[in-house]
PDB file of N, CA and C in Angstrom:
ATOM      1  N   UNK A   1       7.354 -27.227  16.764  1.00  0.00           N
ATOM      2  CA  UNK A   1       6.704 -25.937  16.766  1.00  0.00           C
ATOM      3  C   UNK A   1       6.509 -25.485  15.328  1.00  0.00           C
ATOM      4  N   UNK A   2       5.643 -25.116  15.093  1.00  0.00           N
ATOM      5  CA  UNK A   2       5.087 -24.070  13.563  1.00  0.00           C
ATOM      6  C   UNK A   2       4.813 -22.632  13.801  1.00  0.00           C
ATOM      7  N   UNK A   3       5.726 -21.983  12.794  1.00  0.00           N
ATOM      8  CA  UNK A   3       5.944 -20.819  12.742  1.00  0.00           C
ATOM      9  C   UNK A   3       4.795 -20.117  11.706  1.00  0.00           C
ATOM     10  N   UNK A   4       4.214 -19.083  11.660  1.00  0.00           N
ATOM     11  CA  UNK A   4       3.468 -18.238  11.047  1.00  0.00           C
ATOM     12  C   UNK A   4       4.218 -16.987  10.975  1.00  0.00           C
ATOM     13  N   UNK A   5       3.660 -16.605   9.250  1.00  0.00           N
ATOM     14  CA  UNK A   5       4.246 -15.124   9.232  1.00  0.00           C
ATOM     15  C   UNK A   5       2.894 -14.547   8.813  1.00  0.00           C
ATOM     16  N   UNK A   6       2.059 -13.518   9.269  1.00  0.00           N
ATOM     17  CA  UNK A   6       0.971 -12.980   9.232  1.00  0.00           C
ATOM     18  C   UNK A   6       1.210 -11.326   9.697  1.00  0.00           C
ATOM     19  N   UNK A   7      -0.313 -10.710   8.532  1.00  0.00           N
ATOM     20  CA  UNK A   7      -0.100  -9.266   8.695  1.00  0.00           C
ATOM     21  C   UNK A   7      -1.948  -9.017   9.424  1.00  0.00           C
ATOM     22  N   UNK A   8      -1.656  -8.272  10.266  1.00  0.00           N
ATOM     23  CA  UNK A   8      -2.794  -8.118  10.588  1.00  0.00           C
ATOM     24  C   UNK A   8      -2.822  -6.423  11.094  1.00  0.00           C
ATOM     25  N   UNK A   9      -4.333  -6.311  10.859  1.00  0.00           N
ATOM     26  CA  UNK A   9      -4.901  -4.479  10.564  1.00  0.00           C
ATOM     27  C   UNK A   9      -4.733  -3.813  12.362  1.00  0.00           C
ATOM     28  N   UNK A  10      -4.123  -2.601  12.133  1.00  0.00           N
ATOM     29  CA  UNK A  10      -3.507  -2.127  13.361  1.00  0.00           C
ATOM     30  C   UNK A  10      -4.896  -2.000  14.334  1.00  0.00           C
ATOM     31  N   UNK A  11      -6.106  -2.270  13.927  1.00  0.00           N
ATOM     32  CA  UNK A  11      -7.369  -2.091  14.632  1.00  0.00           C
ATOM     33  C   UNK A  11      -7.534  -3.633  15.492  1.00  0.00           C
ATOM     34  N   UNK A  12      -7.222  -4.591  15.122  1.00  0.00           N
ATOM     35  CA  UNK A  12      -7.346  -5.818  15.576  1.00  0.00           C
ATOM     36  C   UNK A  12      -6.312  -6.365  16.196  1.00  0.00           C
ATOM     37  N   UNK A  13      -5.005  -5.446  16.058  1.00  0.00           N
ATOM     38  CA  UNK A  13      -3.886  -5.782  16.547  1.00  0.00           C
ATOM     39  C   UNK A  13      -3.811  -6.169  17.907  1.00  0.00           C
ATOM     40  N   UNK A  14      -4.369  -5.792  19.217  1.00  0.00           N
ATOM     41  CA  UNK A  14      -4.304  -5.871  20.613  1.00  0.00           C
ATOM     42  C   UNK A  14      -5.626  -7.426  20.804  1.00  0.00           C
ATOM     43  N   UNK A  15      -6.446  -7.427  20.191  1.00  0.00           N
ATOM     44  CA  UNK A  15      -7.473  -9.104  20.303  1.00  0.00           C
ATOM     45  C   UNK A  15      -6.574  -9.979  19.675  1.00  0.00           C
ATOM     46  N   UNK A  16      -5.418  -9.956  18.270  1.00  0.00           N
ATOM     47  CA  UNK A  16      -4.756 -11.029  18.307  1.00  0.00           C
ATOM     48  C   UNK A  16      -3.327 -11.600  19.106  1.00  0.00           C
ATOM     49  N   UNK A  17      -2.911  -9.966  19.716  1.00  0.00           N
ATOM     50  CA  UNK A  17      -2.289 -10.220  21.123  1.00  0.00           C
ATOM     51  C   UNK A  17      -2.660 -10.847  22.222  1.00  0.00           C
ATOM     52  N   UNK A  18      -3.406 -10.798  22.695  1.00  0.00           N
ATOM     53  CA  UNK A  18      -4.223 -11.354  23.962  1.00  0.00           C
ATOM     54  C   UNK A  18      -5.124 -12.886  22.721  1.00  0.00           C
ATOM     55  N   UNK A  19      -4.679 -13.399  21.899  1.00  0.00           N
ATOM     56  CA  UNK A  19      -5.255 -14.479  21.439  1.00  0.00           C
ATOM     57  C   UNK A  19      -3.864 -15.235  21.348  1.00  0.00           C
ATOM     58  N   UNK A  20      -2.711 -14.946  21.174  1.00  0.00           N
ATOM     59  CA  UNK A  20      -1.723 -14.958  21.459  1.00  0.00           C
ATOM     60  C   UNK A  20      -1.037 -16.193  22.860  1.00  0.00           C
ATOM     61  N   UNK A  21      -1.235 -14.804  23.206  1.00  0.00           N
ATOM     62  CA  UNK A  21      -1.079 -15.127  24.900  1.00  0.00           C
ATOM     63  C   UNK A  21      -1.690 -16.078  25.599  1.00  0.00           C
ATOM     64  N   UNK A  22      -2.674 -16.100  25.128  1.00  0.00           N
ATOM     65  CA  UNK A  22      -3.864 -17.378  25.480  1.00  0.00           C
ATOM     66  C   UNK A  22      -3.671 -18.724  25.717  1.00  0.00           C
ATOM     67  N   UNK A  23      -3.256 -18.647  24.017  1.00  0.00           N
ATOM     68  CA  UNK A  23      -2.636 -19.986  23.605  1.00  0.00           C
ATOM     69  C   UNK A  23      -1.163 -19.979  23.927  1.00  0.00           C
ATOM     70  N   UNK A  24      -0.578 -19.466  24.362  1.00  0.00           N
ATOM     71  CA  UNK A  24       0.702 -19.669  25.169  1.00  0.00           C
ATOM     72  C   UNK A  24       1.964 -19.448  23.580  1.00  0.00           C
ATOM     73  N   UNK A  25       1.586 -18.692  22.736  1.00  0.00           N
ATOM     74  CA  UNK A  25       2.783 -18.479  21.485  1.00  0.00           C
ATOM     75  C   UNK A  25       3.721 -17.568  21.586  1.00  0.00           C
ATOM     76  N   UNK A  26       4.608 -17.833  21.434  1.00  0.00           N
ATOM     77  CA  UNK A  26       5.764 -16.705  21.455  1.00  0.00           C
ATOM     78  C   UNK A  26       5.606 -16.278  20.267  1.00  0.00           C
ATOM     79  N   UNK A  27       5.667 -14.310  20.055  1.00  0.00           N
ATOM     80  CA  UNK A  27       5.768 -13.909  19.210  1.00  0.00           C
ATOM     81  C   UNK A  27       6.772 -12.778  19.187  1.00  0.00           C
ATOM     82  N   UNK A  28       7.357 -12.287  18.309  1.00  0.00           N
ATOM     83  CA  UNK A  28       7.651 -10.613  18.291  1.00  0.00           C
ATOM     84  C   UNK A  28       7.065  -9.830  16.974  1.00  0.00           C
ATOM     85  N   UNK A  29       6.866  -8.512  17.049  1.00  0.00           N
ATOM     86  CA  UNK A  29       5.905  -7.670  16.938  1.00  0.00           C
ATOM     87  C   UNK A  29       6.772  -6.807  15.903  1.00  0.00           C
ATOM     88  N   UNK A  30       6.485  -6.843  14.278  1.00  0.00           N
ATOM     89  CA  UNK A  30       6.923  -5.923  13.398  1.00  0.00           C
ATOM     90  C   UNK A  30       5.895  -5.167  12.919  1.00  0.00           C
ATOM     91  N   UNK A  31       6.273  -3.703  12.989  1.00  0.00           N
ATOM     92  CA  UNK A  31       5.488  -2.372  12.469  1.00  0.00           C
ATOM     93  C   UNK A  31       5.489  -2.100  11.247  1.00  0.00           C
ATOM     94  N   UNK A  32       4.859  -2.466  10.152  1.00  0.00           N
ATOM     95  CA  UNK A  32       5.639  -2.070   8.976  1.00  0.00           C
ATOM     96  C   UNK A  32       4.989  -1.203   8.091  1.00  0.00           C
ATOM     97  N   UNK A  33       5.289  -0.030   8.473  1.00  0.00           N
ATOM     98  CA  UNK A  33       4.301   1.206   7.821  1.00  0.00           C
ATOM     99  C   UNK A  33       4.755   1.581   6.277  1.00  0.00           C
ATOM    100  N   UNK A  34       4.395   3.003   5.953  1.00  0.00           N
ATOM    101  CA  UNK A  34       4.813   3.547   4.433  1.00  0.00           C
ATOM    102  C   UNK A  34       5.964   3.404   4.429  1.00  0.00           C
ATOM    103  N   UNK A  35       6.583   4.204   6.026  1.00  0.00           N
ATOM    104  CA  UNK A  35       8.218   4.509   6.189  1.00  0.00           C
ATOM    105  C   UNK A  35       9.392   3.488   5.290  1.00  0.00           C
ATOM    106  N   UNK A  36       8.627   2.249   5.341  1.00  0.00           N
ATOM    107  CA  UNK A  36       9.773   1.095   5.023  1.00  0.00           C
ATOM    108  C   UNK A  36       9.748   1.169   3.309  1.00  0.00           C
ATOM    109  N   UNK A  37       8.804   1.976   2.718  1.00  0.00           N
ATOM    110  CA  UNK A  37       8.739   1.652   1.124  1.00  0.00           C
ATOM    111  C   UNK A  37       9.965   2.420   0.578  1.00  0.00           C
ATOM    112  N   UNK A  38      10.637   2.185  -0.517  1.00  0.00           N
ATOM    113  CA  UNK A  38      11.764   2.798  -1.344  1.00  0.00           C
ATOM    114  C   UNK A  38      11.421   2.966  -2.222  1.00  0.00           C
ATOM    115  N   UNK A  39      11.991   4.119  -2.858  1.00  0.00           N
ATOM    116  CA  UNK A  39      11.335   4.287  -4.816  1.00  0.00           C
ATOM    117  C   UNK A  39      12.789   4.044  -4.779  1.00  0.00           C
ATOM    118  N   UNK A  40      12.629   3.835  -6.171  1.00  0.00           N
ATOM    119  CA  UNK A  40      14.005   3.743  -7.051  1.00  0.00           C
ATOM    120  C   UNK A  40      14.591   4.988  -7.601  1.00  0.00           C
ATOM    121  N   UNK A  41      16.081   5.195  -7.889  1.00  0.00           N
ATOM    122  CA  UNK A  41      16.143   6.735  -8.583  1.00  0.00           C
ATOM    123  C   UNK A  41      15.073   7.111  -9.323  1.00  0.00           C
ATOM    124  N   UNK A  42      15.714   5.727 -10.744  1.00  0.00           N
ATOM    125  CA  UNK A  42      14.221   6.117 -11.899  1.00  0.00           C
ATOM    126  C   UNK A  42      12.727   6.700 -11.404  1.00  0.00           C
ATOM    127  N   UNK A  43      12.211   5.872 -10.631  1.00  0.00           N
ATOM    128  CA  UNK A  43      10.989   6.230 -10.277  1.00  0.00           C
ATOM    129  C   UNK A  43      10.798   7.559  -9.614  1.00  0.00           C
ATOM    130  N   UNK A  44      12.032   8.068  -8.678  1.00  0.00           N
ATOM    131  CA  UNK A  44      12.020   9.528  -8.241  1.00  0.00           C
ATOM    132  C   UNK A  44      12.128   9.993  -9.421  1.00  0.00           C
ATOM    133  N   UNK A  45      12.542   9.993 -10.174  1.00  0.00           N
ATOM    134  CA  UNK A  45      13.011  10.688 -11.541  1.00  0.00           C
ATOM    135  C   UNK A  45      11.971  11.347 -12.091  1.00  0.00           C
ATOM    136  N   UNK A  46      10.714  10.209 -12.332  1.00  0.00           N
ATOM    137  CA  UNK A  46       9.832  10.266 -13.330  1.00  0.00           C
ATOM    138  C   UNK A  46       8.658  11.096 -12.386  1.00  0.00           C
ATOM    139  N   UNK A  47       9.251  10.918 -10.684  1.00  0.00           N
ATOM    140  CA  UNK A  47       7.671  11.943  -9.754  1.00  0.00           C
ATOM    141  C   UNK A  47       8.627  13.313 -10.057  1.00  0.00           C
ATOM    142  N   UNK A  48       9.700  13.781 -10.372  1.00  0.00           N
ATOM    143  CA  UNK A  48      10.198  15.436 -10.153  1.00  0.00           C
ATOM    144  C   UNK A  48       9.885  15.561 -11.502  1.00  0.00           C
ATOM    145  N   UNK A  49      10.167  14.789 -12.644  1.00  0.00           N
ATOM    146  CA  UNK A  49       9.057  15.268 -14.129  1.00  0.00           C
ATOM    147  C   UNK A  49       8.079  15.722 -13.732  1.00  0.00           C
ATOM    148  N   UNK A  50       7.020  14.948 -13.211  1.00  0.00           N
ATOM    149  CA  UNK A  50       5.757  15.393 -13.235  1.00  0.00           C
ATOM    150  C   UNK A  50       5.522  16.938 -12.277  1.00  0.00           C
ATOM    151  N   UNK A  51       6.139  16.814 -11.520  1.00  0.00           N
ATOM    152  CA  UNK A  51       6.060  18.240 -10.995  1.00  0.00           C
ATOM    153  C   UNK A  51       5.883  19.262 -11.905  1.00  0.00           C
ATOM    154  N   UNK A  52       6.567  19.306 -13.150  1.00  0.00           N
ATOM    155  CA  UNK A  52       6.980  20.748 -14.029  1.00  0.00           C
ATOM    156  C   UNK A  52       5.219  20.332 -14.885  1.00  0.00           C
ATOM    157  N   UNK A  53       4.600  19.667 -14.777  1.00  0.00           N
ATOM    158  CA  UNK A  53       2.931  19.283 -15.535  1.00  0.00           C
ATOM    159  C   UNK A  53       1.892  20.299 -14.932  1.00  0.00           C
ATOM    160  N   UNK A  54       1.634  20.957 -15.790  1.00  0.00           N
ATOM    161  CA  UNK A  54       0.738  22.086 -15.462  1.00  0.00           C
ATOM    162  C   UNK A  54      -0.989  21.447 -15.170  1.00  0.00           C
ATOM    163  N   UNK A  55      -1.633  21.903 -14.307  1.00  0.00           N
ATOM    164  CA  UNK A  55      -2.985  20.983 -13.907  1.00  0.00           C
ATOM    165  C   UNK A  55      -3.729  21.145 -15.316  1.00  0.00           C
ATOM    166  N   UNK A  56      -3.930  22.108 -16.308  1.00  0.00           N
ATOM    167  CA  UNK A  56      -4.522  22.285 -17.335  1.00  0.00           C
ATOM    168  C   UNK A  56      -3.873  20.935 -18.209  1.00  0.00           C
ATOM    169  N   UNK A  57      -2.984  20.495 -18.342  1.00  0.00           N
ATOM    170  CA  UNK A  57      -2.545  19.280 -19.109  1.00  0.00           C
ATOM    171  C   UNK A  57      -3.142  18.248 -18.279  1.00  0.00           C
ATOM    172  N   UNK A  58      -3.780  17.839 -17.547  1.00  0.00           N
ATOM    173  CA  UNK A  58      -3.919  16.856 -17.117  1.00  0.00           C
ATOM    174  C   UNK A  58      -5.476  16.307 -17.262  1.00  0.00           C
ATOM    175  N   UNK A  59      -5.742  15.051 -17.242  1.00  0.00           N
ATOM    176  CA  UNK A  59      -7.293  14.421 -17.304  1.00  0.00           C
ATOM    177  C   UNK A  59      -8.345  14.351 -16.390  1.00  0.00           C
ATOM    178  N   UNK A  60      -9.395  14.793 -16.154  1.00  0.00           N
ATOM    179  CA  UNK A  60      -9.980  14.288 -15.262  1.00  0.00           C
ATOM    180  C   UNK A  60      -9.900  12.916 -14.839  1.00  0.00           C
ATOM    181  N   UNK A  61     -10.208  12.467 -14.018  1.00  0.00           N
ATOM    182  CA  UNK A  61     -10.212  10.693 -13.637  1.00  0.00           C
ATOM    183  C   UNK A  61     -11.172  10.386 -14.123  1.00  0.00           C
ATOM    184  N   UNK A  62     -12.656  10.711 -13.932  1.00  0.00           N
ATOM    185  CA  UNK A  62     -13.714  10.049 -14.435  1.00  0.00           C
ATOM    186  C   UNK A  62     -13.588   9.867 -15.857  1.00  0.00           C
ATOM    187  N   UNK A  63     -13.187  11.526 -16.641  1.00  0.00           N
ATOM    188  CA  UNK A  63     -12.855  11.374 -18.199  1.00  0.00           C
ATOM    189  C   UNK A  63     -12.167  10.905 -18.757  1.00  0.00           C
ATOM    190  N   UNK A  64     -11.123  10.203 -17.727  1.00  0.00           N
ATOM    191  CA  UNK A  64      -9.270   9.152 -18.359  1.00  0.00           C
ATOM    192  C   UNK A  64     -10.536   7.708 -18.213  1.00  0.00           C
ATOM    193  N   UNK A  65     -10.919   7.341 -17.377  1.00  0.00           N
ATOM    194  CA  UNK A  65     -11.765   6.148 -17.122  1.00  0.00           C
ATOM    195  C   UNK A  65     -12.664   5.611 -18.431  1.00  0.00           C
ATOM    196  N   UNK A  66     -13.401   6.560 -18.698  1.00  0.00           N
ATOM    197  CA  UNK A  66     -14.127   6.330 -19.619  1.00  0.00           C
ATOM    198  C   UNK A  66     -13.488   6.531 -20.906  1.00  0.00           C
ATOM    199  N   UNK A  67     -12.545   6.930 -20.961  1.00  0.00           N
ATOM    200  CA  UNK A  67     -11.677   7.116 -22.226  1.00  0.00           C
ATOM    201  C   UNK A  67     -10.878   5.751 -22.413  1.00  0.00           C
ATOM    202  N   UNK A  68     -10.556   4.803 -21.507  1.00  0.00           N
ATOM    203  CA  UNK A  68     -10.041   3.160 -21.131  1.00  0.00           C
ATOM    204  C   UNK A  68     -10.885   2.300 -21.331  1.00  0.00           C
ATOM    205  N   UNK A  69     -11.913   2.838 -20.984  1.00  0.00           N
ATOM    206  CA  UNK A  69     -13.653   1.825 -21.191  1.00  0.00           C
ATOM    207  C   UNK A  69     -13.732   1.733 -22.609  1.00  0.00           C
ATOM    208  N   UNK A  70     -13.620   2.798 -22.992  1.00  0.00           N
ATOM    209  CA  UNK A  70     -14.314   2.665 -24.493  1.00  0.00           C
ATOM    210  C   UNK A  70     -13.343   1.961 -25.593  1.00  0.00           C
ATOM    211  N   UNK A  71     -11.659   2.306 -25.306  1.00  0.00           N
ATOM    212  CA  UNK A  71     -10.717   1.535 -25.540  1.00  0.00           C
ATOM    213  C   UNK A  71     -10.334   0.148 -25.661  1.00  0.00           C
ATOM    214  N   UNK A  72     -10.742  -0.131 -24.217  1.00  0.00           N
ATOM    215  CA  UNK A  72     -10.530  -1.899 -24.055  1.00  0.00           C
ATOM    216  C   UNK A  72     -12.113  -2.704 -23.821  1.00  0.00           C
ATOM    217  N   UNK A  73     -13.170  -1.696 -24.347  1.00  0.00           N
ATOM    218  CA  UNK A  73     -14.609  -2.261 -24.632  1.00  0.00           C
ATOM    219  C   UNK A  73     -14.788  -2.553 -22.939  1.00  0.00           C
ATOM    220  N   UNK A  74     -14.321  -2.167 -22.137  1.00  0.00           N
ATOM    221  CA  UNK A  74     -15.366  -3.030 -20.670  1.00  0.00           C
ATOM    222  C   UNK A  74     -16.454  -2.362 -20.522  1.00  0.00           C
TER     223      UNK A  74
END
């Protein structure tokens, strides 16, 4: 027997069940949403900094973008 480990999009999830079944494979069924992600202290650390960042300090995106463009020439 050959085992597969595969992620597939929660929209297609029930056609590769019943493709499954078809072919006669035993499977079991892991959910693995945001829920399972961990930050690290550090990394909490550095999102409750940014909290105290007033929106006036901050860049537009389009204007940080083009400010990288012109930097690294792309």
């Amino acid at each position: 027997m050959t085992t597969y480990n595969v992620s597939i999009p929660n929209e297609k999830s029930s056609f590769f069940k019943e493709f499954l079944d078809l072919i006669g494979a035993k499977y079991t069924e892991e959910n693995n949403e945001v829920s399972d992600f961990v930050l690290s202290e550090k990394q909490k650390s550095i999102l409750t900094e940014q909290n105290d960042i007033s929106v006036d300090d901050c860049i537009d995106a389009e204007e940080f973008y083009n400010i990288l463009k012109k930097k690294y020439e792309l």
